[in-house]
C-alpha atoms as a PDB file:
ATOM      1  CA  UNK A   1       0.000   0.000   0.000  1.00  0.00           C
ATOM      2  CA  UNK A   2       1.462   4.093  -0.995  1.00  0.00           C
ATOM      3  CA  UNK A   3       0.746   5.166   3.104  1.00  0.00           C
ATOM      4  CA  UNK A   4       2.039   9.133   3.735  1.00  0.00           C
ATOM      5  CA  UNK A   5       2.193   9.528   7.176  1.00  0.00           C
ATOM      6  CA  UNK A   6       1.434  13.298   7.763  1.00  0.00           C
ATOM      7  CA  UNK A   7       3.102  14.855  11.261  1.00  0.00           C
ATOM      8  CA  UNK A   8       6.542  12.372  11.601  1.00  0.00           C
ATOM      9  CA  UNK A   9       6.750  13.281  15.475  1.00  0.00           C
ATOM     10  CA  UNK A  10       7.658  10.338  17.539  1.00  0.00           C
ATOM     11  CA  UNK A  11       3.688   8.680  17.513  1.00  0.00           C
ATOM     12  CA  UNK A  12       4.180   9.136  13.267  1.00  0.00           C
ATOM     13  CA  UNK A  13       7.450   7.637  12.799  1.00  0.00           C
ATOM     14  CA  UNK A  14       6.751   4.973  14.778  1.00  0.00           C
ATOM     15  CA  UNK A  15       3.681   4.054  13.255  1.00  0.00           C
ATOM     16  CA  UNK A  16       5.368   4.972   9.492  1.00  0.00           C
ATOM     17  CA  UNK A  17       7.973   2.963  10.806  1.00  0.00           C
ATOM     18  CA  UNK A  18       6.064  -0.340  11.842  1.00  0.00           C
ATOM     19  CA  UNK A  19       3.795   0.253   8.280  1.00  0.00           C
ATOM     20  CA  UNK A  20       7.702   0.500   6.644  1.00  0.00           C
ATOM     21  CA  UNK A  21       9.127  -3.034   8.502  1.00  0.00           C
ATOM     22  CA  UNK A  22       6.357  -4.775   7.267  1.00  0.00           C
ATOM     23  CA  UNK A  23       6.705  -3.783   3.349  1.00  0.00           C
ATOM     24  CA  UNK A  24       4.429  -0.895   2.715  1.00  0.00           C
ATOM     25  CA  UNK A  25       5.948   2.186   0.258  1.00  0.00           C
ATOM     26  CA  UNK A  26       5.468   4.892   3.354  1.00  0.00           C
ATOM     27  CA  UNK A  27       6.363   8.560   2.866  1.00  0.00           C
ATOM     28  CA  UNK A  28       7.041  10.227   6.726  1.00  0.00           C
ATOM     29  CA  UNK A  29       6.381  14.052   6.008  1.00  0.00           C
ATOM     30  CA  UNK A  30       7.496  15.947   8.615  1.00  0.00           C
ATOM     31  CA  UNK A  31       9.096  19.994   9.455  1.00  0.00           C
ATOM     32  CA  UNK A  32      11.721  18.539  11.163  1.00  0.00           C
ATOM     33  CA  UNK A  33      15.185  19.355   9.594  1.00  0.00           C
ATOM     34  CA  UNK A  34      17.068  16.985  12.119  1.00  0.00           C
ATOM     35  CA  UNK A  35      14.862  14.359  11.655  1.00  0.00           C
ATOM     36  CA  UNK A  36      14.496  14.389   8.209  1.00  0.00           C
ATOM     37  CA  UNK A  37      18.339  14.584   7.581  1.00  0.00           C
ATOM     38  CA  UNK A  38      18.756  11.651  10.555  1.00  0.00           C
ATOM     39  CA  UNK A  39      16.686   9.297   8.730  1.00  0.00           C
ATOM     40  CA  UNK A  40      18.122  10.114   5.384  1.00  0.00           C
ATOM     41  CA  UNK A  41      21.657   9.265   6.393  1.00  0.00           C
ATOM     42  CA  UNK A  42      20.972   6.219   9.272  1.00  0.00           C
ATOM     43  CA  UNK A  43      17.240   5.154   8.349  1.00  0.00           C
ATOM     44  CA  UNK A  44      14.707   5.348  11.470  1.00  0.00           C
ATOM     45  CA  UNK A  45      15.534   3.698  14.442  1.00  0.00           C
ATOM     46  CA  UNK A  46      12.382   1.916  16.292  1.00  0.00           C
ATOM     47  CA  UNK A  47      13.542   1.152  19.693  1.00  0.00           C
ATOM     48  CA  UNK A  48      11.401  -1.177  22.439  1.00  0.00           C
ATOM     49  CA  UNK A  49      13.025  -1.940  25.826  1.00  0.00           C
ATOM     50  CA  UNK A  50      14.574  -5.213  24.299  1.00  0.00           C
ATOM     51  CA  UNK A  51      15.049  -4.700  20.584  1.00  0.00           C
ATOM     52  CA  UNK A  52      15.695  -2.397  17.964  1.00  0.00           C
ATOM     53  CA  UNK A  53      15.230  -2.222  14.232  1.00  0.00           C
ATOM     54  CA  UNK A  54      16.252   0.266  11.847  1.00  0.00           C
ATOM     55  CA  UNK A  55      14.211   0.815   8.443  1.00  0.00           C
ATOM     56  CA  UNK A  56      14.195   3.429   6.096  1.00  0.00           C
ATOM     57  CA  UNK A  57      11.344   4.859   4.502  1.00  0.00           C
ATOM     58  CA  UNK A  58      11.093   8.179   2.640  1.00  0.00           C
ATOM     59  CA  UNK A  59      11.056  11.170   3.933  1.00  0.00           C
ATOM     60  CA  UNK A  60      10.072  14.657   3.006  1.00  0.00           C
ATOM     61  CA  UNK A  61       9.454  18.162   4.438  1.00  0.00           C
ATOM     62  CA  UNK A  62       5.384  18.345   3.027  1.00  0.00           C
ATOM     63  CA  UNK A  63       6.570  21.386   0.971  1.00  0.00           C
ATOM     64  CA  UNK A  64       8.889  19.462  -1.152  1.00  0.00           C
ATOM     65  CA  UNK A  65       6.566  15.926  -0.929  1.00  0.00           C
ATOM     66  CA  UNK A  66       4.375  16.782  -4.162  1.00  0.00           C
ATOM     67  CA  UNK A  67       7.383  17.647  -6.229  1.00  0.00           C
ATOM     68  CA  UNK A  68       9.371  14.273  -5.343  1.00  0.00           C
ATOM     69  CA  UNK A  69       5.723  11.983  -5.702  1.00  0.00           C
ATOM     70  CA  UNK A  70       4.386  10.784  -8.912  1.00  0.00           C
ATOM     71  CA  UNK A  71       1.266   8.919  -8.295  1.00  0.00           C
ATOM     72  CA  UNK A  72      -1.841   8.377  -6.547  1.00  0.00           C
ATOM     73  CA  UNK A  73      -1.241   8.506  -2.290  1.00  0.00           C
ATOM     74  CA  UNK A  74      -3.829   5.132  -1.032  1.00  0.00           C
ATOM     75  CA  UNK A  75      -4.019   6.343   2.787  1.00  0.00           C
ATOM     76  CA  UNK A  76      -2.772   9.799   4.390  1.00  0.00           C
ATOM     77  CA  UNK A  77      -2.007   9.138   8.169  1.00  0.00           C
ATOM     78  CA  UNK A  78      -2.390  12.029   9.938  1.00  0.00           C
ATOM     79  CA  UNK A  79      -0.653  12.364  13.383  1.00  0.00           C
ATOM     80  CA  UNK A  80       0.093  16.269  13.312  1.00  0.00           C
ATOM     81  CA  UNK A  81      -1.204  18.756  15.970  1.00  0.00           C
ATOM     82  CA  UNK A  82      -4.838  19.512  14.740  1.00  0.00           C
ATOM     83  CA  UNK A  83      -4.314  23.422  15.094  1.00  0.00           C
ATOM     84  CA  UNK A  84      -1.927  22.525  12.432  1.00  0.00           C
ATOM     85  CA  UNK A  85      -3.724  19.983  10.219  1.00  0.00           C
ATOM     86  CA  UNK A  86      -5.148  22.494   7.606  1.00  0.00           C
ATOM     87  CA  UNK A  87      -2.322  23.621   6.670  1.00  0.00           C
ATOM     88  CA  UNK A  88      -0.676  20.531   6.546  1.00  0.00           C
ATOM     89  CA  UNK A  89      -3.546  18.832   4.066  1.00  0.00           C
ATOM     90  CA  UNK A  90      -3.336  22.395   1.878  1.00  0.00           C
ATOM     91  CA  UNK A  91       0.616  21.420   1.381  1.00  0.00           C
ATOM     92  CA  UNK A  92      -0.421  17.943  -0.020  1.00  0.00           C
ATOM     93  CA  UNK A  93      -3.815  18.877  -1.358  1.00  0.00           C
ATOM     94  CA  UNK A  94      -2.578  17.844  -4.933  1.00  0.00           C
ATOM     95  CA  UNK A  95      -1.979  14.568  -4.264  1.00  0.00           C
ATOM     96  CA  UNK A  96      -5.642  14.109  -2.359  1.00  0.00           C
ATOM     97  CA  UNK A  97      -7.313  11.962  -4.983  1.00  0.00           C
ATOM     98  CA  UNK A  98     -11.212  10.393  -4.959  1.00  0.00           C
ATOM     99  CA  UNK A  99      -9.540   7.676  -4.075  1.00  0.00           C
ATOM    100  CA  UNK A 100      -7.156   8.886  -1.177  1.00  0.00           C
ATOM    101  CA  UNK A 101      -7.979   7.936   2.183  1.00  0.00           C
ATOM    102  CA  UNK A 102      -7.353   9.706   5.116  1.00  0.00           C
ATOM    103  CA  UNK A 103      -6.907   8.186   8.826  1.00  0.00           C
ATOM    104  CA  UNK A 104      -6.430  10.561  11.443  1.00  0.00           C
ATOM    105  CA  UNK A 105      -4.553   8.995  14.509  1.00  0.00           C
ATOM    106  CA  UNK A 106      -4.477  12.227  16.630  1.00  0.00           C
ATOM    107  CA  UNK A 107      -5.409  13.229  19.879  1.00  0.00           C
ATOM    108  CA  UNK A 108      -8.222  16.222  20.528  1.00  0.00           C
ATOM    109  CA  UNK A 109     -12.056  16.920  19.143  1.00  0.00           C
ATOM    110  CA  UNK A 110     -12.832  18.431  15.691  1.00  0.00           C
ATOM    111  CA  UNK A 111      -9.787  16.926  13.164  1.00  0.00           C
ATOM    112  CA  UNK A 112     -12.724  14.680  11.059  1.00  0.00           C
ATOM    113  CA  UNK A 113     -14.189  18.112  10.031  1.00  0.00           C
ATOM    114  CA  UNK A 114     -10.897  19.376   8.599  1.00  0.00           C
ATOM    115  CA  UNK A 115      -9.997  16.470   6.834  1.00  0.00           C
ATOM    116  CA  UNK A 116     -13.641  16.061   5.464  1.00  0.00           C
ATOM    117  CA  UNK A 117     -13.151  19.988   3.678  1.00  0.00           C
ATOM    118  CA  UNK A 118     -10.500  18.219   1.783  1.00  0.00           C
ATOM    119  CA  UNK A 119     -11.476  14.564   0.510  1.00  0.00           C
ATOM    120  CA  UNK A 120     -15.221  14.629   1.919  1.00  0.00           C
ATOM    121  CA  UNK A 121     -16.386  12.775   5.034  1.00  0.00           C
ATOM    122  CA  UNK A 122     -16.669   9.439   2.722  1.00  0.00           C
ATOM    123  CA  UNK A 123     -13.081   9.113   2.365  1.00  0.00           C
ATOM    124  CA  UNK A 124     -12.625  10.328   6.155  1.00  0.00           C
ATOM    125  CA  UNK A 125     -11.563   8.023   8.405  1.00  0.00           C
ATOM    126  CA  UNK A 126     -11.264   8.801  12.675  1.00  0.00           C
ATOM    127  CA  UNK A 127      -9.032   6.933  15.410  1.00  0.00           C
ATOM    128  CA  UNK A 128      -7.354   6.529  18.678  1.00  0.00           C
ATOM    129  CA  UNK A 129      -3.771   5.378  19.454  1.00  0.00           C
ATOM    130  CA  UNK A 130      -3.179   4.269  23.531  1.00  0.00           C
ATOM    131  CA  UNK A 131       0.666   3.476  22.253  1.00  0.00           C
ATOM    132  CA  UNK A 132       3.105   5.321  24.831  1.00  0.00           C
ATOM    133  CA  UNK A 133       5.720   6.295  22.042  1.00  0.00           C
ATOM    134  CA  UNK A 134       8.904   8.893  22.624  1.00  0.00           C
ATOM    135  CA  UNK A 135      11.287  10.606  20.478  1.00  0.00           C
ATOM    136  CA  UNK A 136      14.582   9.994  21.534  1.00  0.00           C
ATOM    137  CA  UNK A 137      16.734  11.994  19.061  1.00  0.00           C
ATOM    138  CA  UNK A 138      16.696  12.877  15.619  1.00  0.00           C
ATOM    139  CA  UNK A 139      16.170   9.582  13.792  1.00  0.00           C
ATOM    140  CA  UNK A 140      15.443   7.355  16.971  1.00  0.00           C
ATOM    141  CA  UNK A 141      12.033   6.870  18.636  1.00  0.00           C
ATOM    142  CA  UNK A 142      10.851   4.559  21.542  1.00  0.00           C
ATOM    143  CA  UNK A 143       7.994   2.903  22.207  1.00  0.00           C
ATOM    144  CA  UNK A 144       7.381   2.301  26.019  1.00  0.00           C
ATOM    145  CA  UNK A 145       4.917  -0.338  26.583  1.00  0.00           C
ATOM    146  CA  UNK A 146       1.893  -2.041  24.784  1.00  0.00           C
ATOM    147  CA  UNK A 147      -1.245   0.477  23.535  1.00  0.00           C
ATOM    148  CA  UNK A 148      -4.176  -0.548  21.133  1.00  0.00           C
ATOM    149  CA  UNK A 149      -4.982   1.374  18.127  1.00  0.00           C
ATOM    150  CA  UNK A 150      -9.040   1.842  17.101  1.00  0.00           C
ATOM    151  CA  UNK A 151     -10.338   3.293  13.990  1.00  0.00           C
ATOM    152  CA  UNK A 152     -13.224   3.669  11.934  1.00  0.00           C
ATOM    153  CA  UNK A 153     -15.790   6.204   9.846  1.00  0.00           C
ATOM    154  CA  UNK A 154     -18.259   8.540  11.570  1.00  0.00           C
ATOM    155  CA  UNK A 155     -20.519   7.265   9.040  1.00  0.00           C
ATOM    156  CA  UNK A 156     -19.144   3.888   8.567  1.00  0.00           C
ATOM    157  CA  UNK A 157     -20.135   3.606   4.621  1.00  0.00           C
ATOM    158  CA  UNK A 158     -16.947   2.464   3.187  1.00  0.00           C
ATOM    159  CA  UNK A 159     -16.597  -1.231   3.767  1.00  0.00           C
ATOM    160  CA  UNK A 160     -13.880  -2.001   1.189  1.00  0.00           C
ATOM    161  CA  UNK A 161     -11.116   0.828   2.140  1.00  0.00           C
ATOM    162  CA  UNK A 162     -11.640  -0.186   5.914  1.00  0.00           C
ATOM    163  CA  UNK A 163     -10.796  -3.775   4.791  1.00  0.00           C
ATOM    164  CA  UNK A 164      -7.640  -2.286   3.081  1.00  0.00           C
ATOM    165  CA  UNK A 165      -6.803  -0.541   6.019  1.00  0.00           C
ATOM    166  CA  UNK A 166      -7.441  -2.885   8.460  1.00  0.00           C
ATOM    167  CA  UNK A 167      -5.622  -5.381   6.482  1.00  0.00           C
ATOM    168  CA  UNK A 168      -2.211  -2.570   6.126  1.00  0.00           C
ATOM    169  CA  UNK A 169      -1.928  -3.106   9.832  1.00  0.00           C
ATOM    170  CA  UNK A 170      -2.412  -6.177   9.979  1.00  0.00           C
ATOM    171  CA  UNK A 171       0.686  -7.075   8.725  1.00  0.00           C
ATOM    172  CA  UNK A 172       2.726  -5.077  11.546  1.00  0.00           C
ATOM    173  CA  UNK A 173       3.417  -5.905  14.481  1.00  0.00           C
ATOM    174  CA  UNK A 174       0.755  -3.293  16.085  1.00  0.00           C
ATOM    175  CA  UNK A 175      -2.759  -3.687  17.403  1.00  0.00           C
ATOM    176  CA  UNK A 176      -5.149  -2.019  15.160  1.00  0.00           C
ATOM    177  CA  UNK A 177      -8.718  -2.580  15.526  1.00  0.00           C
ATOM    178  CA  UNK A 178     -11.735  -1.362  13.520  1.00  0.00           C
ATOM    179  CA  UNK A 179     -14.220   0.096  15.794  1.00  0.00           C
ATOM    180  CA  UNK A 180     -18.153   0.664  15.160  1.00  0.00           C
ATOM    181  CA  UNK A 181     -18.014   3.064  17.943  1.00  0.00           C
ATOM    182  CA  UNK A 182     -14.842   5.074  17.424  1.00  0.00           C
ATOM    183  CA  UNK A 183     -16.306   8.072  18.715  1.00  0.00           C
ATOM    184  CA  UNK A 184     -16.436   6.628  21.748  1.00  0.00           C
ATOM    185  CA  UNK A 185     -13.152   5.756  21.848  1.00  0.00           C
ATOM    186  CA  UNK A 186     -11.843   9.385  20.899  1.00  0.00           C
ATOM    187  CA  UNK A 187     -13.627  11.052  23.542  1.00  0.00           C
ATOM    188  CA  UNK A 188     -11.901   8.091  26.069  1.00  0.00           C
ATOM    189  CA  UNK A 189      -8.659   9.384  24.776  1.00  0.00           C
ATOM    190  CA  UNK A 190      -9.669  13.020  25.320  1.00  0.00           C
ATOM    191  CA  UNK A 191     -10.782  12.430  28.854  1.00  0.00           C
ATOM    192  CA  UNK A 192      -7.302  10.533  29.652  1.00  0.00           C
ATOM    193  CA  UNK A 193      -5.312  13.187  28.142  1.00  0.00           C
ATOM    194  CA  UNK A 194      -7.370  15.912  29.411  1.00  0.00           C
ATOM    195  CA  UNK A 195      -5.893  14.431  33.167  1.00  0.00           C
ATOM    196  CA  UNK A 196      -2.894  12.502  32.546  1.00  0.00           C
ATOM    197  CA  UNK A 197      -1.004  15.045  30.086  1.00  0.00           C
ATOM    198  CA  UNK A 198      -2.010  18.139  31.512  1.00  0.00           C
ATOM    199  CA  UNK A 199      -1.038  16.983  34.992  1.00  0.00           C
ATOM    200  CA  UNK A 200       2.371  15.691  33.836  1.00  0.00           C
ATOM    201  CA  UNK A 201       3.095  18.906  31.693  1.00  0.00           C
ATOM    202  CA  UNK A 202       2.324  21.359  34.914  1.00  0.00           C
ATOM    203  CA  UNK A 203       4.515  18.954  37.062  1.00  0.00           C
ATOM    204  CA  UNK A 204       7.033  18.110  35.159  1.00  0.00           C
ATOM    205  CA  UNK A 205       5.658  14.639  35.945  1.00  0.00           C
ATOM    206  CA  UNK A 206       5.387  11.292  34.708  1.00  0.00           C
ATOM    207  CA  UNK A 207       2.642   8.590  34.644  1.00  0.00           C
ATOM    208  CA  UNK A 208       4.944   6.709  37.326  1.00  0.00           C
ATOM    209  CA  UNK A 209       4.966   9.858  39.409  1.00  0.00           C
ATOM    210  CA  UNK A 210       1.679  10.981  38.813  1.00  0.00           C
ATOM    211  CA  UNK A 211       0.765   7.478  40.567  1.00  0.00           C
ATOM    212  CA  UNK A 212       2.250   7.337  43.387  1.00  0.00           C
ATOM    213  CA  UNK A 213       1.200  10.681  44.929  1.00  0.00           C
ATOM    214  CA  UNK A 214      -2.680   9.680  45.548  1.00  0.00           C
ATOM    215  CA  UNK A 215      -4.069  13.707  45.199  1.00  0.00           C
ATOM    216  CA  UNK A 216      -2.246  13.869  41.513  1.00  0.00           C
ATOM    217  CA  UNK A 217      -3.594  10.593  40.257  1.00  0.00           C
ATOM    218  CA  UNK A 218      -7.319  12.093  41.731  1.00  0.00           C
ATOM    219  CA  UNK A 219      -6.779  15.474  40.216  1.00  0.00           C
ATOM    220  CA  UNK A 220      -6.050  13.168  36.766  1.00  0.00           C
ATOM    221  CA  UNK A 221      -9.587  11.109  37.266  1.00  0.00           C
ATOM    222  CA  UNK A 222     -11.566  14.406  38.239  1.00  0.00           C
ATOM    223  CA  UNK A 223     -10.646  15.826  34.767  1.00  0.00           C
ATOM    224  CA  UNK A 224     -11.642  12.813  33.402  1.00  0.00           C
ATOM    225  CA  UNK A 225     -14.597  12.779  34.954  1.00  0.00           C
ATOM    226  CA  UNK A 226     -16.066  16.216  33.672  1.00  0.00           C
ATOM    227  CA  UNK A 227     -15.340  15.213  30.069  1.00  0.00           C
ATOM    228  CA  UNK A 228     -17.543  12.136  30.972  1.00  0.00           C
ATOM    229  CA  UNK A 229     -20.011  14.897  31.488  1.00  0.00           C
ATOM    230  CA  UNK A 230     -19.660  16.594  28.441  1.00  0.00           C
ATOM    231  CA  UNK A 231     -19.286  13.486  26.443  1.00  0.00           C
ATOM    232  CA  UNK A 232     -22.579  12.939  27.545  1.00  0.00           C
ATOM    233  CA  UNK A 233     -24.012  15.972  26.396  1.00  0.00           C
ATOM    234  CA  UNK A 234     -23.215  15.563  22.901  1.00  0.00           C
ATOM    235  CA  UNK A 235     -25.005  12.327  22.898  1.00  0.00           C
ATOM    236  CA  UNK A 236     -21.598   9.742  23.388  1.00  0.00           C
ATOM    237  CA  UNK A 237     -21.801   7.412  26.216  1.00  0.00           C
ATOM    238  CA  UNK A 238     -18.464   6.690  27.513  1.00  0.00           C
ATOM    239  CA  UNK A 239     -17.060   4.051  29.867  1.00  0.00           C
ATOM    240  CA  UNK A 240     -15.586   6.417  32.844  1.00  0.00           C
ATOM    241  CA  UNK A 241     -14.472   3.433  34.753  1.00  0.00           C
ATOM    242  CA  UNK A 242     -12.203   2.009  31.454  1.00  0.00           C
ATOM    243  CA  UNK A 243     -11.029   5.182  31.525  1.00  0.00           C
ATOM    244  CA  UNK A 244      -9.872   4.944  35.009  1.00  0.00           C
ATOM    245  CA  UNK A 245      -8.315   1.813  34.692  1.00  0.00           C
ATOM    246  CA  UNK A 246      -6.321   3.045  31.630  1.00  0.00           C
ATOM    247  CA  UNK A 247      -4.714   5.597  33.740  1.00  0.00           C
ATOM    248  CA  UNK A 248      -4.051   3.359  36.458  1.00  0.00           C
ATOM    249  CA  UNK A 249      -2.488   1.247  34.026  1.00  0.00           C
ATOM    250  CA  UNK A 250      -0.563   4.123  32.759  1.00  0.00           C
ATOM    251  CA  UNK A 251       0.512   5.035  36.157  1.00  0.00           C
ATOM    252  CA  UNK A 252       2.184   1.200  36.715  1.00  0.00           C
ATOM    253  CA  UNK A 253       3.177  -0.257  32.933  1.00  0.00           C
ATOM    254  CA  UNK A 254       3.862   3.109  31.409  1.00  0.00           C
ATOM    255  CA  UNK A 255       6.025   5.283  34.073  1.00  0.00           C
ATOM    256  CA  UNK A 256       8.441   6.721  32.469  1.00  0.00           C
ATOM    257  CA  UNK A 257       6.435   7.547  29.266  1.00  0.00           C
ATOM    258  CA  UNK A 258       7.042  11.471  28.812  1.00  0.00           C
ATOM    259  CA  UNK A 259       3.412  12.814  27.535  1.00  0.00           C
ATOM    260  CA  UNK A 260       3.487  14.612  24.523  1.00  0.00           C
ATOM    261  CA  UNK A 261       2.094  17.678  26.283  1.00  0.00           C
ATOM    262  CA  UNK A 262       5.474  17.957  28.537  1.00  0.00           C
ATOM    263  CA  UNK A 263       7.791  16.859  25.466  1.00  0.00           C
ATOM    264  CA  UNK A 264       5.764  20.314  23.783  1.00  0.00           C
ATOM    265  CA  UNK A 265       6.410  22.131  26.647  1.00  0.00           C
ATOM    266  CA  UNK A 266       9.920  21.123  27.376  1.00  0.00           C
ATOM    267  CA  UNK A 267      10.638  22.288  23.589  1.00  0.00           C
ATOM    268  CA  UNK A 268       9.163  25.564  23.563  1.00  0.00           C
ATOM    269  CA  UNK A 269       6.284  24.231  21.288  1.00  0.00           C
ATOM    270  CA  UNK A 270       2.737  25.426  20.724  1.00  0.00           C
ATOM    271  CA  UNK A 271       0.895  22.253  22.782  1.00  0.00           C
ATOM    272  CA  UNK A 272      -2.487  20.771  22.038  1.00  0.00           C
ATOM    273  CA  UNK A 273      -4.505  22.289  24.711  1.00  0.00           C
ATOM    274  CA  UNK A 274      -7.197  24.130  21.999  1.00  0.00           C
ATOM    275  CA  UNK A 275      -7.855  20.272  20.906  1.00  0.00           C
ATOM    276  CA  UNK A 276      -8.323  19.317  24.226  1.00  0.00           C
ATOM    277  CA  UNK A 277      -9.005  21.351  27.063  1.00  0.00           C
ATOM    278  CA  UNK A 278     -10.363  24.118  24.939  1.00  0.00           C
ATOM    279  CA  UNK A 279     -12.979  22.382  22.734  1.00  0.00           C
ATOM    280  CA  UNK A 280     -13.688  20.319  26.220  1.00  0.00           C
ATOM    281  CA  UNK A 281     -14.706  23.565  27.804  1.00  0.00           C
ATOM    282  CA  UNK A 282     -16.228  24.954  24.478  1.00  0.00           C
ATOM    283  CA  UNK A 283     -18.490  22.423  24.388  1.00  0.00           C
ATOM    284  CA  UNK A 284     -19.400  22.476  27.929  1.00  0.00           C
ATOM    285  CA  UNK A 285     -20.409  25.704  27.906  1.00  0.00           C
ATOM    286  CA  UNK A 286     -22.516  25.503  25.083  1.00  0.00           C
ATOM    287  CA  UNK A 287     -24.108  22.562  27.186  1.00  0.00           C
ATOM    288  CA  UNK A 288     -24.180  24.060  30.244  1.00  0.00           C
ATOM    289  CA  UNK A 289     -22.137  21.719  31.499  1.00  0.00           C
ATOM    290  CA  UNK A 290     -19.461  22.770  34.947  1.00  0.00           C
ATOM    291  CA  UNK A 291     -15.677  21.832  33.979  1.00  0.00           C
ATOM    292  CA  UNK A 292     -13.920  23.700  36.423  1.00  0.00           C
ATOM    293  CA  UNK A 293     -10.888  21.099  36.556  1.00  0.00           C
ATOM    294  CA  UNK A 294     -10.491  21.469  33.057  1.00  0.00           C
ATOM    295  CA  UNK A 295     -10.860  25.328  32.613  1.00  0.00           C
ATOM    296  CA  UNK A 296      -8.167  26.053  35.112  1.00  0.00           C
ATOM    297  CA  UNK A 297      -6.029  23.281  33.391  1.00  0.00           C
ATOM    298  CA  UNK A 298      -6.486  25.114  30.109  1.00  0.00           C
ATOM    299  CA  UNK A 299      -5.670  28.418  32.261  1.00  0.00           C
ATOM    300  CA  UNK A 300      -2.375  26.884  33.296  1.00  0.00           C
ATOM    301  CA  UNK A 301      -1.464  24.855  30.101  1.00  0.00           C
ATOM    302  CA  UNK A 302      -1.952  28.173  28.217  1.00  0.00           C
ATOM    303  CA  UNK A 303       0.002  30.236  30.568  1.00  0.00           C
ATOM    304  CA  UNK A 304       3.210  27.372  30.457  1.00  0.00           C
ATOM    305  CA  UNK A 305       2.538  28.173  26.530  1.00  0.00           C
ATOM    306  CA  UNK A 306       3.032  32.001  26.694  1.00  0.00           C
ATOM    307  CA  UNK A 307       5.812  31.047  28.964  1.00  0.00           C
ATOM    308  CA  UNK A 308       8.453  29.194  27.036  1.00  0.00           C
ATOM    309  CA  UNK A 309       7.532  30.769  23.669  1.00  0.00           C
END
């Protein structure tokens, strides 16, 4: 399968990487100058605590990715930060065909909308990723522990491309798994990270620290909680106590993971709280709905922002 895997952070490269290993033509597009010249010369490194493999698949700034392609693209990954998925799909728009797919992997509300202005909510595709993955350095990311994948369509009316999808994983050695009720599984991921990687990011914390100090790990459940409550209001049911256990699992198999909220932060980088925290509290209000956990995390989060930029 042609896979370009848009937003080659650690989460993209790794996944680009596993799609690479297993013999699909993947493109990692990326603004990265380090990375891109890292891979280039040494191939990607994809590290686990016992093993490491290096492949090499191509890899492109997006501004230079339609010039070098010639043919159709089968599935655009996108794993970029979704205040900066527009522009991202407007620097490959040439290459979005009828016949393009695109799977977005990333965390936060609202990124099926934006890709659906480009290829049309038919050829949109929505998903989770639970995989605790780090950059280490140019050219060399880590993957910390076990995390499932889910994906499907808001509308679910494209049987044969979620076969070919399904079936592009399959191959690899991650867990991907079609899910009839991804949406619930998105706003499970939003209610983790509205906790877990806000809490980390103000500490300087990991999930190993974060659980064993009892108030941090209830501050991290209580932000959960309220996006329960506004899940509910837009009509999405979710499971509050899987949610729980995922960050108690966090907490003990995933302790040294550094969230990509605090690897933002720690770089001086724009972080995803407008995905997360802000549409949480967006929506809330337009429900009517109390998140006072999650406003003053958005407070902080935004002031850490204004801080290191």
């Amino acid at each position: 399968m042609r896979i370009a895997v848009l937003g080659a952070g650690a989460m993209g490269s790794w996944i680009g990487g596993q799609l690479a290993a297993s013999g699909h033509t993947v493109s990692l597009l990326t603004t990265n100058a380090a990375h891109i010249k890292a891979v280039r010369n040494s191939g990607l490194i994809l590290r686990t605590r016992n093993a490491e493999i290096i492949v090499k698949p191509e890899i492109y700034h997006p501004d230079e990715f339609s010039d070098e392609i010639s043919g159709p693209i089968e599935l655009v990954i996108t794993l970029t930060k979704t205040f900066q998925l527009e522009a991202a799909l407007s620097s490959i728009a040439g290459l979005l065909t009828k016949e393009t797919a695109v799977l977005s992997l990333q965390n936060g509300l609202g990124n099926a909308e934006i890709i659906a202005a480009y290829v049309g909510m038919e050829n949109t595709w929505i998903g989770v990723t639970m995989l605790p993955v780090d950059k280490i350095a140019p050219g060399i990311v880590q993957c910390m522990g076990q995390g499932t994948t889910w994906f499907g369509q808001v509308n679910d009316n494209n049987s044969q491309m979620t076969a070919k999808i399904a079936a592009a994983f399959s191959s690899t050695s991650l867990d991907v798994q079609r899910d009839p009720h991804v949406m619930q599984r998105i706003w499970e991921k939003v209610a983790f990270n509205a906790g877990m990687n806000a809490v980390c990011a103000l500490s300087n914390a990991t999930p190993g620290s974060v659980g064993s100090y009892g108030p941090a790990k209830e501050l991290v459940k209580s932000a959960a909680a309220e996006v329960a409550s506004v899940a509910m209001s837009q009509g999405v049911s979710l499971d509050l106590q899987a949610v729980y256990k995922t960050i108690d699992f966090a907490c003990e198999k995933h302790r040294n993971h550094v969230p990509s909220m605090r690897q933002d932060l720690l770089d001086g980088r724009k972080t995803e709280v407008g995905a997360i925290h802000g549409a949480i509290t967006e929506r809330a209000r337009r429900a009517g709905v109390g998140v006072p956990v999650n406003k003053m995390l958005e407070t902080l989060i935004t002031l850490a922002e204004r801080s290191v930029s």
